[in-house]
PDB file of N, CA and C in Angstrom:
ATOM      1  N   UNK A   1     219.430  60.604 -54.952  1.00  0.00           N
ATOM      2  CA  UNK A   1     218.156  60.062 -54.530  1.00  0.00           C
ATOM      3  C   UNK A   1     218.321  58.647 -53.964  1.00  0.00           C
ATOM      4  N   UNK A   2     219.165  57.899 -54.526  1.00  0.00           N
ATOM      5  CA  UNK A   2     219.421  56.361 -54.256  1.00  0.00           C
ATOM      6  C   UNK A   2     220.010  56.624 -53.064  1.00  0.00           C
ATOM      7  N   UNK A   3     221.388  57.413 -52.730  1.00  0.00           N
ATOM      8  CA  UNK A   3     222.027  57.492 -51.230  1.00  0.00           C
ATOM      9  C   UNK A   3     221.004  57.764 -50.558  1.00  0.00           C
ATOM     10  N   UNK A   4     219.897  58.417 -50.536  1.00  0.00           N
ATOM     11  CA  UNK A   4     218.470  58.979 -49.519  1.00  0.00           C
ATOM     12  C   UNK A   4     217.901  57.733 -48.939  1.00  0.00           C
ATOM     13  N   UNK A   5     217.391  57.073 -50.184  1.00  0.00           N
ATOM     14  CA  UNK A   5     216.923  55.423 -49.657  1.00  0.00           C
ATOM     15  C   UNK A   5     217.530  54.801 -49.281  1.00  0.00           C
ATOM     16  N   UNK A   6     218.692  54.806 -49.282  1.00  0.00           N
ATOM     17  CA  UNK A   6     219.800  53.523 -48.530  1.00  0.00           C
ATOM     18  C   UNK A   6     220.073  54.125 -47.398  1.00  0.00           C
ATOM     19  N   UNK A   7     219.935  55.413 -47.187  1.00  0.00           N
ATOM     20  CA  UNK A   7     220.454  56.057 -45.677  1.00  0.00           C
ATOM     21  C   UNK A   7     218.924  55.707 -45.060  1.00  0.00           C
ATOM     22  N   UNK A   8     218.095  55.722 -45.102  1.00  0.00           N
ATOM     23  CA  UNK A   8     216.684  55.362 -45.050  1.00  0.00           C
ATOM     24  C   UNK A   8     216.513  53.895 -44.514  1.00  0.00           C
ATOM     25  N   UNK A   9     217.018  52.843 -45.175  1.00  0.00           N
ATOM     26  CA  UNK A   9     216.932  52.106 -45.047  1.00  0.00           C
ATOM     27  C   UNK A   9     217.898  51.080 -44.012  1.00  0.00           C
ATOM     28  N   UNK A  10     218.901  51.475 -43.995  1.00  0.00           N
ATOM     29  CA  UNK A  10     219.471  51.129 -42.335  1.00  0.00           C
ATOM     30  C   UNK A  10     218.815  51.849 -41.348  1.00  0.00           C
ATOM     31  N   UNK A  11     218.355  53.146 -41.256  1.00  0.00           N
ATOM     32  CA  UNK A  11     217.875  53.781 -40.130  1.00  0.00           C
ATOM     33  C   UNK A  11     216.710  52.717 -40.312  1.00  0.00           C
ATOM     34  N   UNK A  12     215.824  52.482 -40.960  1.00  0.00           N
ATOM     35  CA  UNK A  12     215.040  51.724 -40.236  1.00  0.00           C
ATOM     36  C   UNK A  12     215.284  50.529 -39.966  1.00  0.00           C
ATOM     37  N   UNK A  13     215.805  49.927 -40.448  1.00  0.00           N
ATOM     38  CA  UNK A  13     216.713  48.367 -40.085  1.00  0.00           C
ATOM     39  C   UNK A  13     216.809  48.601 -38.589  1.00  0.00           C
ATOM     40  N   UNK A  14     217.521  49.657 -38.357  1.00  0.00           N
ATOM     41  CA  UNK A  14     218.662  49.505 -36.767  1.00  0.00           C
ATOM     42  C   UNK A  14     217.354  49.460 -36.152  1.00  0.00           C
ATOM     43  N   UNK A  15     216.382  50.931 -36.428  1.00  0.00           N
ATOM     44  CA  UNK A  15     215.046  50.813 -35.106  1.00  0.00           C
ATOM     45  C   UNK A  15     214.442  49.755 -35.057  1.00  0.00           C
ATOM     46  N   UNK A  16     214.136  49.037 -36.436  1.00  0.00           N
ATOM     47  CA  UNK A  16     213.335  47.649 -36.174  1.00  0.00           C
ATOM     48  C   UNK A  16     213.744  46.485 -35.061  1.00  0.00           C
ATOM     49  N   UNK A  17     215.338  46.696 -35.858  1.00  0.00           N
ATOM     50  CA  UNK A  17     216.032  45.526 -34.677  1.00  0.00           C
ATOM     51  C   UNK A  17     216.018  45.894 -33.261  1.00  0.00           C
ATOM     52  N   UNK A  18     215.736  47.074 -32.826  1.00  0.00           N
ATOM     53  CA  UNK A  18     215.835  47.474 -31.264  1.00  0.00           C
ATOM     54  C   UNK A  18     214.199  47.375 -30.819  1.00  0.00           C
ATOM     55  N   UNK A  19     213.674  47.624 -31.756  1.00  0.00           N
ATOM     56  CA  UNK A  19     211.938  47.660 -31.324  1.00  0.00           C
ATOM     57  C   UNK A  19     211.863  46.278 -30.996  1.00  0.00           C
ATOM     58  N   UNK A  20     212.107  45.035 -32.039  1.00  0.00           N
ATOM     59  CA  UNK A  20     211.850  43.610 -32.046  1.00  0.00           C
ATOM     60  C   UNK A  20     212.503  43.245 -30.473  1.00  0.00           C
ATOM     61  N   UNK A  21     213.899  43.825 -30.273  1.00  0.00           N
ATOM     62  CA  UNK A  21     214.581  43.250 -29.557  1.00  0.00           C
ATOM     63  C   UNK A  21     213.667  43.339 -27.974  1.00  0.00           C
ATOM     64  N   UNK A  22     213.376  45.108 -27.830  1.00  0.00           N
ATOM     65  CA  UNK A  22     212.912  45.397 -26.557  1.00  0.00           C
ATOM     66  C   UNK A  22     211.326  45.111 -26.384  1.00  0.00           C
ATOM     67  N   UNK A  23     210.819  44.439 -27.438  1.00  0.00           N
ATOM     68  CA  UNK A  23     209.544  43.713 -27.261  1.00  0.00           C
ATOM     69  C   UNK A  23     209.970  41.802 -27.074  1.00  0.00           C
ATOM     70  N   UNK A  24     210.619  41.272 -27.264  1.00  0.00           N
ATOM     71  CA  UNK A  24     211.316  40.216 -27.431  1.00  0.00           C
ATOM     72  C   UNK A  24     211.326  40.114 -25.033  1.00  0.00           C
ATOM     73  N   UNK A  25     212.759  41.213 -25.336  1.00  0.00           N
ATOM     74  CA  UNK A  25     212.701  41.093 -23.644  1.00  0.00           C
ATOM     75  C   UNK A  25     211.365  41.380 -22.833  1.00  0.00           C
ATOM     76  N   UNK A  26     210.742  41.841 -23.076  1.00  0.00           N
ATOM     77  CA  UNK A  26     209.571  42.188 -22.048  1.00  0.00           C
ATOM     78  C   UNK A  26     208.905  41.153 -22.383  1.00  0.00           C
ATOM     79  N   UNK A  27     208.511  40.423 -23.394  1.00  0.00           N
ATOM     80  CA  UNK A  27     207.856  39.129 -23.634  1.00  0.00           C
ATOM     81  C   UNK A  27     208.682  38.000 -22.598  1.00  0.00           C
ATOM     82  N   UNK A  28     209.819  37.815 -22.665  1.00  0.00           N
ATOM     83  CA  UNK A  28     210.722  36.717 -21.503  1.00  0.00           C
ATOM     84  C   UNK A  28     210.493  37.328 -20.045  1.00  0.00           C
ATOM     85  N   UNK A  29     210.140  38.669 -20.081  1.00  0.00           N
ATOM     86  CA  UNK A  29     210.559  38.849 -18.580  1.00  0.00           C
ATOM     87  C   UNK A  29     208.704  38.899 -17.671  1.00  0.00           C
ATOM     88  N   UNK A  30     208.181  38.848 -18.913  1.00  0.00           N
ATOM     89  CA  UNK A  30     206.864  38.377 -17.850  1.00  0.00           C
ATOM     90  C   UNK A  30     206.297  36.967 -17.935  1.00  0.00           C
ATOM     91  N   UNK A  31     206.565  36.643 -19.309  1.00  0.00           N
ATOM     92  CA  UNK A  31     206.143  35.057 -19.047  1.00  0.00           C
ATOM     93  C   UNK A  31     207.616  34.215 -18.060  1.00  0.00           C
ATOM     94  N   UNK A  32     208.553  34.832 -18.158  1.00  0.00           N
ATOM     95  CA  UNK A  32     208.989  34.097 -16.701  1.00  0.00           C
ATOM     96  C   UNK A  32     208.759  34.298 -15.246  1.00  0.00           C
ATOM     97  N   UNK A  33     207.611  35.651 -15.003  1.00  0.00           N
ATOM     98  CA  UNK A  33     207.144  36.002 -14.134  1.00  0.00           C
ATOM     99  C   UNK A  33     206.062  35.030 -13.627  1.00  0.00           C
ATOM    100  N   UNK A  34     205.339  34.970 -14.622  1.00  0.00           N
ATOM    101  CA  UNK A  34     204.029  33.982 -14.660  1.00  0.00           C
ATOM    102  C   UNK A  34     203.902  33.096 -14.795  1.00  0.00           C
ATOM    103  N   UNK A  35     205.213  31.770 -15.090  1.00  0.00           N
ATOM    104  CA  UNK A  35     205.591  30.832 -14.793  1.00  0.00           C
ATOM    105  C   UNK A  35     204.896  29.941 -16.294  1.00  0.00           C
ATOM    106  N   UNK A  36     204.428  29.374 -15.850  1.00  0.00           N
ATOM    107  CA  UNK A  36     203.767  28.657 -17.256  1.00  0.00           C
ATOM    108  C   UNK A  36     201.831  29.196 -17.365  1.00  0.00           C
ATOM    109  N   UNK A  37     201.412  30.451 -16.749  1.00  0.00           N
ATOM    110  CA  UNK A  37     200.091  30.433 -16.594  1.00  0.00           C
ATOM    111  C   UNK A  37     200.102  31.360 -18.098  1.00  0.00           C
ATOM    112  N   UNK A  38     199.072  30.746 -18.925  1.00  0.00           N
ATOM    113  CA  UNK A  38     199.146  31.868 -20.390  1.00  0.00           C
ATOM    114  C   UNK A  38     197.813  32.375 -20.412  1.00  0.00           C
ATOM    115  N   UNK A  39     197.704  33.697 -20.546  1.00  0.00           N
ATOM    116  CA  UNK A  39     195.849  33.943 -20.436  1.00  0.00           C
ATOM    117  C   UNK A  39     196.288  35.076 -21.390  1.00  0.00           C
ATOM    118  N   UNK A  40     195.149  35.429 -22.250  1.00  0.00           N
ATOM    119  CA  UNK A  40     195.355  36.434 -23.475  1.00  0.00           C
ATOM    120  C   UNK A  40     195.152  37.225 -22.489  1.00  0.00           C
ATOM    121  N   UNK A  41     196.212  38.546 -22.872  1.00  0.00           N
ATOM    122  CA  UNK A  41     195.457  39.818 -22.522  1.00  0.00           C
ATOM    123  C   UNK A  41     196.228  41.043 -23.720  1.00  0.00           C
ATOM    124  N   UNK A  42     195.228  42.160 -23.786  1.00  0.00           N
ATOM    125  CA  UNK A  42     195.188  42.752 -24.803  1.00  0.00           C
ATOM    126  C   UNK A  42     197.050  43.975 -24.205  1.00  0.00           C
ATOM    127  N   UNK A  43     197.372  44.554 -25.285  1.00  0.00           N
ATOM    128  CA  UNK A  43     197.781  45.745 -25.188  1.00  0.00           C
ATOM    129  C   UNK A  43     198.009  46.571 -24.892  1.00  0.00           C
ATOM    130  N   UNK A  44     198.620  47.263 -24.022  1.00  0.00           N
ATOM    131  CA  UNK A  44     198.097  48.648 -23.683  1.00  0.00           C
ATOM    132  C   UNK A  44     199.355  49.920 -23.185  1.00  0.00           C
ATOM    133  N   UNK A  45     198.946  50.501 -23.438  1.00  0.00           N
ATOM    134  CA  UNK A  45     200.333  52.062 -23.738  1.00  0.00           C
ATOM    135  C   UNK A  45     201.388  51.711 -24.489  1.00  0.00           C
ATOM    136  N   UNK A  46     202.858  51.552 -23.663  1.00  0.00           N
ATOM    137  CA  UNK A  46     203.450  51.852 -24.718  1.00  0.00           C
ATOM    138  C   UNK A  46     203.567  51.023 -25.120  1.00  0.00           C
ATOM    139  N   UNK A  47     203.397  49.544 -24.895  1.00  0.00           N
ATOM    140  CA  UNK A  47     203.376  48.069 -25.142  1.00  0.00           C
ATOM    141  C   UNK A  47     203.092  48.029 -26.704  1.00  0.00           C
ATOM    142  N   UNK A  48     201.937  48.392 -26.391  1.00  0.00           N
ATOM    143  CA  UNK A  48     201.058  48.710 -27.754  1.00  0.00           C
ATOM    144  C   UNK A  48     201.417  49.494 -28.867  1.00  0.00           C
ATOM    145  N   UNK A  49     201.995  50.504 -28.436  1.00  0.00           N
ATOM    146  CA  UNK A  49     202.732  51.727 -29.574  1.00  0.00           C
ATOM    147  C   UNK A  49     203.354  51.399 -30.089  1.00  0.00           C
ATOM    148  N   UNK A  50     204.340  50.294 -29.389  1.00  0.00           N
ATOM    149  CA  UNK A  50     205.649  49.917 -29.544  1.00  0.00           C
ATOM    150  C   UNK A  50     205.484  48.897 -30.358  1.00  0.00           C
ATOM    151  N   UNK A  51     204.252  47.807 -30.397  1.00  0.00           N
ATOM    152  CA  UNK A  51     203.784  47.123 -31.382  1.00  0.00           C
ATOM    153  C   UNK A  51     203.568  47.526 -32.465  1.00  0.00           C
ATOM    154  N   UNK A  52     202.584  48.323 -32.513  1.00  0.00           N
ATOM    155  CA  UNK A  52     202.220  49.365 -33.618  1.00  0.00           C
ATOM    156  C   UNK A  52     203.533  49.540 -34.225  1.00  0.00           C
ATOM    157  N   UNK A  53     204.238  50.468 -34.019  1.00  0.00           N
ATOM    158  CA  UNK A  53     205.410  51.233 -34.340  1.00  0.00           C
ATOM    159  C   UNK A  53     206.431  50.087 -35.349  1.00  0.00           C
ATOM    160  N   UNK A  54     206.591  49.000 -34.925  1.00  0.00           N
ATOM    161  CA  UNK A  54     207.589  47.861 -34.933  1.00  0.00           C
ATOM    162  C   UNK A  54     206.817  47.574 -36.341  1.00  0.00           C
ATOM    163  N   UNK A  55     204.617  47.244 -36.634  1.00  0.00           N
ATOM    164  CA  UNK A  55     204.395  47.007 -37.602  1.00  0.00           C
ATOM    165  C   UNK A  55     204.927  48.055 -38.842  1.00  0.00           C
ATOM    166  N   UNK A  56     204.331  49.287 -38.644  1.00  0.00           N
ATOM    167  CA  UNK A  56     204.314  50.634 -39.422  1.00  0.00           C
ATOM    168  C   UNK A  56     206.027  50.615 -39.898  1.00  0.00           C
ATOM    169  N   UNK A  57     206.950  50.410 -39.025  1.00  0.00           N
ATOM    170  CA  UNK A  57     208.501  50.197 -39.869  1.00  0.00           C
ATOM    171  C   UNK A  57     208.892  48.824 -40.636  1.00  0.00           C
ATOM    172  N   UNK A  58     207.929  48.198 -40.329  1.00  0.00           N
ATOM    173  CA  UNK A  58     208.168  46.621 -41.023  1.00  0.00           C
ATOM    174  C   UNK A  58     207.970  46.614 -42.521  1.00  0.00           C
ATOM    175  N   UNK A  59     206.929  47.483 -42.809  1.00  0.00           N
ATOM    176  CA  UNK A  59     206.038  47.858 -44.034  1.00  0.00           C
ATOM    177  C   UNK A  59     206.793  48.956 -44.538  1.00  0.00           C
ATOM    178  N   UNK A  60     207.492  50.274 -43.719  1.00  0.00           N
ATOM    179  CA  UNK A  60     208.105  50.941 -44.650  1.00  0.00           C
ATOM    180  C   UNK A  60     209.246  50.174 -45.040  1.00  0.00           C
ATOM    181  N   UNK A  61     209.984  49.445 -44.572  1.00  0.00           N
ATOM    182  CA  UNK A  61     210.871  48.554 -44.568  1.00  0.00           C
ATOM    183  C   UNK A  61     210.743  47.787 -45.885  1.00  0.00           C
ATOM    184  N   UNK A  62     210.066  47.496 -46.096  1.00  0.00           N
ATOM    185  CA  UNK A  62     209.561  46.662 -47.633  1.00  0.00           C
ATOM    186  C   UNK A  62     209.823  47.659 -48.418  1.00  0.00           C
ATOM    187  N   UNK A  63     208.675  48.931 -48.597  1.00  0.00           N
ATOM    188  CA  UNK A  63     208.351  49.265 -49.573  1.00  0.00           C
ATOM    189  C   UNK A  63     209.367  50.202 -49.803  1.00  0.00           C
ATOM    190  N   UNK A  64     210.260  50.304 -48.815  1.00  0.00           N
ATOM    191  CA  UNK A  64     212.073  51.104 -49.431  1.00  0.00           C
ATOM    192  C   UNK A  64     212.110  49.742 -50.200  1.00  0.00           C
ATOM    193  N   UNK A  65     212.565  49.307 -49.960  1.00  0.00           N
ATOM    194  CA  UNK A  65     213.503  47.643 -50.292  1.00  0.00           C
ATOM    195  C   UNK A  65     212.822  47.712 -51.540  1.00  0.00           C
ATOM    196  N   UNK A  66     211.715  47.807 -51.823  1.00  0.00           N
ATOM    197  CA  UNK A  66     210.524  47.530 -53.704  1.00  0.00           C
ATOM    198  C   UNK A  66     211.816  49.049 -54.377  1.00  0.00           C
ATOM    199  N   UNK A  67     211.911  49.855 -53.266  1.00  0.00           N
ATOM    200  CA  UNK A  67     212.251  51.640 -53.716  1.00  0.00           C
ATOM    201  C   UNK A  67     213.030  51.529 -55.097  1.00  0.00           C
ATOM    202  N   UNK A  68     214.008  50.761 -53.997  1.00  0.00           N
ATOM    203  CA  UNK A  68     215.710  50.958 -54.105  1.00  0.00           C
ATOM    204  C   UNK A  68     215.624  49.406 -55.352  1.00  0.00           C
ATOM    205  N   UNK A  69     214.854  48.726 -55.307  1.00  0.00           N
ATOM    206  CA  UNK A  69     215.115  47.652 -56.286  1.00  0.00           C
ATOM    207  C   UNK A  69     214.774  48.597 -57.846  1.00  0.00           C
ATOM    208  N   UNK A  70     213.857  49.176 -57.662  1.00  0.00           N
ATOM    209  CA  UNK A  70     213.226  50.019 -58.857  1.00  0.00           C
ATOM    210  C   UNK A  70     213.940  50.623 -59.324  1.00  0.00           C
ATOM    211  N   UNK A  71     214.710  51.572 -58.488  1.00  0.00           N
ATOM    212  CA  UNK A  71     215.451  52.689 -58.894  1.00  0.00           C
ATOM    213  C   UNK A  71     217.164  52.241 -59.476  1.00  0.00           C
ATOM    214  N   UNK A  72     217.516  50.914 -58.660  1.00  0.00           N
ATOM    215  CA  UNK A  72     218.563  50.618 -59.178  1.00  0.00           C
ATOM    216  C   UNK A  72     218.590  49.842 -60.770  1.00  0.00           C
TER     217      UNK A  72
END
């Protein structure tokens, strides 16, 4: 059961770090588009999913980590 959560728990490690990463670049590659102009704008497709997605593994991410502290 413990090998389950630890195999668990790098798989989500690695996706987090690639989600963070490929939201990271698209954040540099339009505000260097737009020079210094900053205007909110909302979300939308996969931008958004991909936000979403990045929260929803952040949180399972913890609550392995509470898992595996419990169980060990």
């Amino acid at each position: 059961m413990i090998a389950l959560f630890k195999t668990m728990q790098i798989i989500i490690s690695v996706v987090l770090v690639l989600l963070i990463l490929i939201q990271t670049k698209n954040a540099g590659l339009s505000s260097g588009l737009k020079n210094s102009f900053t205007a909110y704008r909302s979300l939308r497709g996969v931008e958004k999913a991909v936000f979403v997605l990045t929260a929803v593994l952040g949180v399972l991410l913890v609550a392995n980590s509470f898992l595996l502290i419990k169980l060990s």
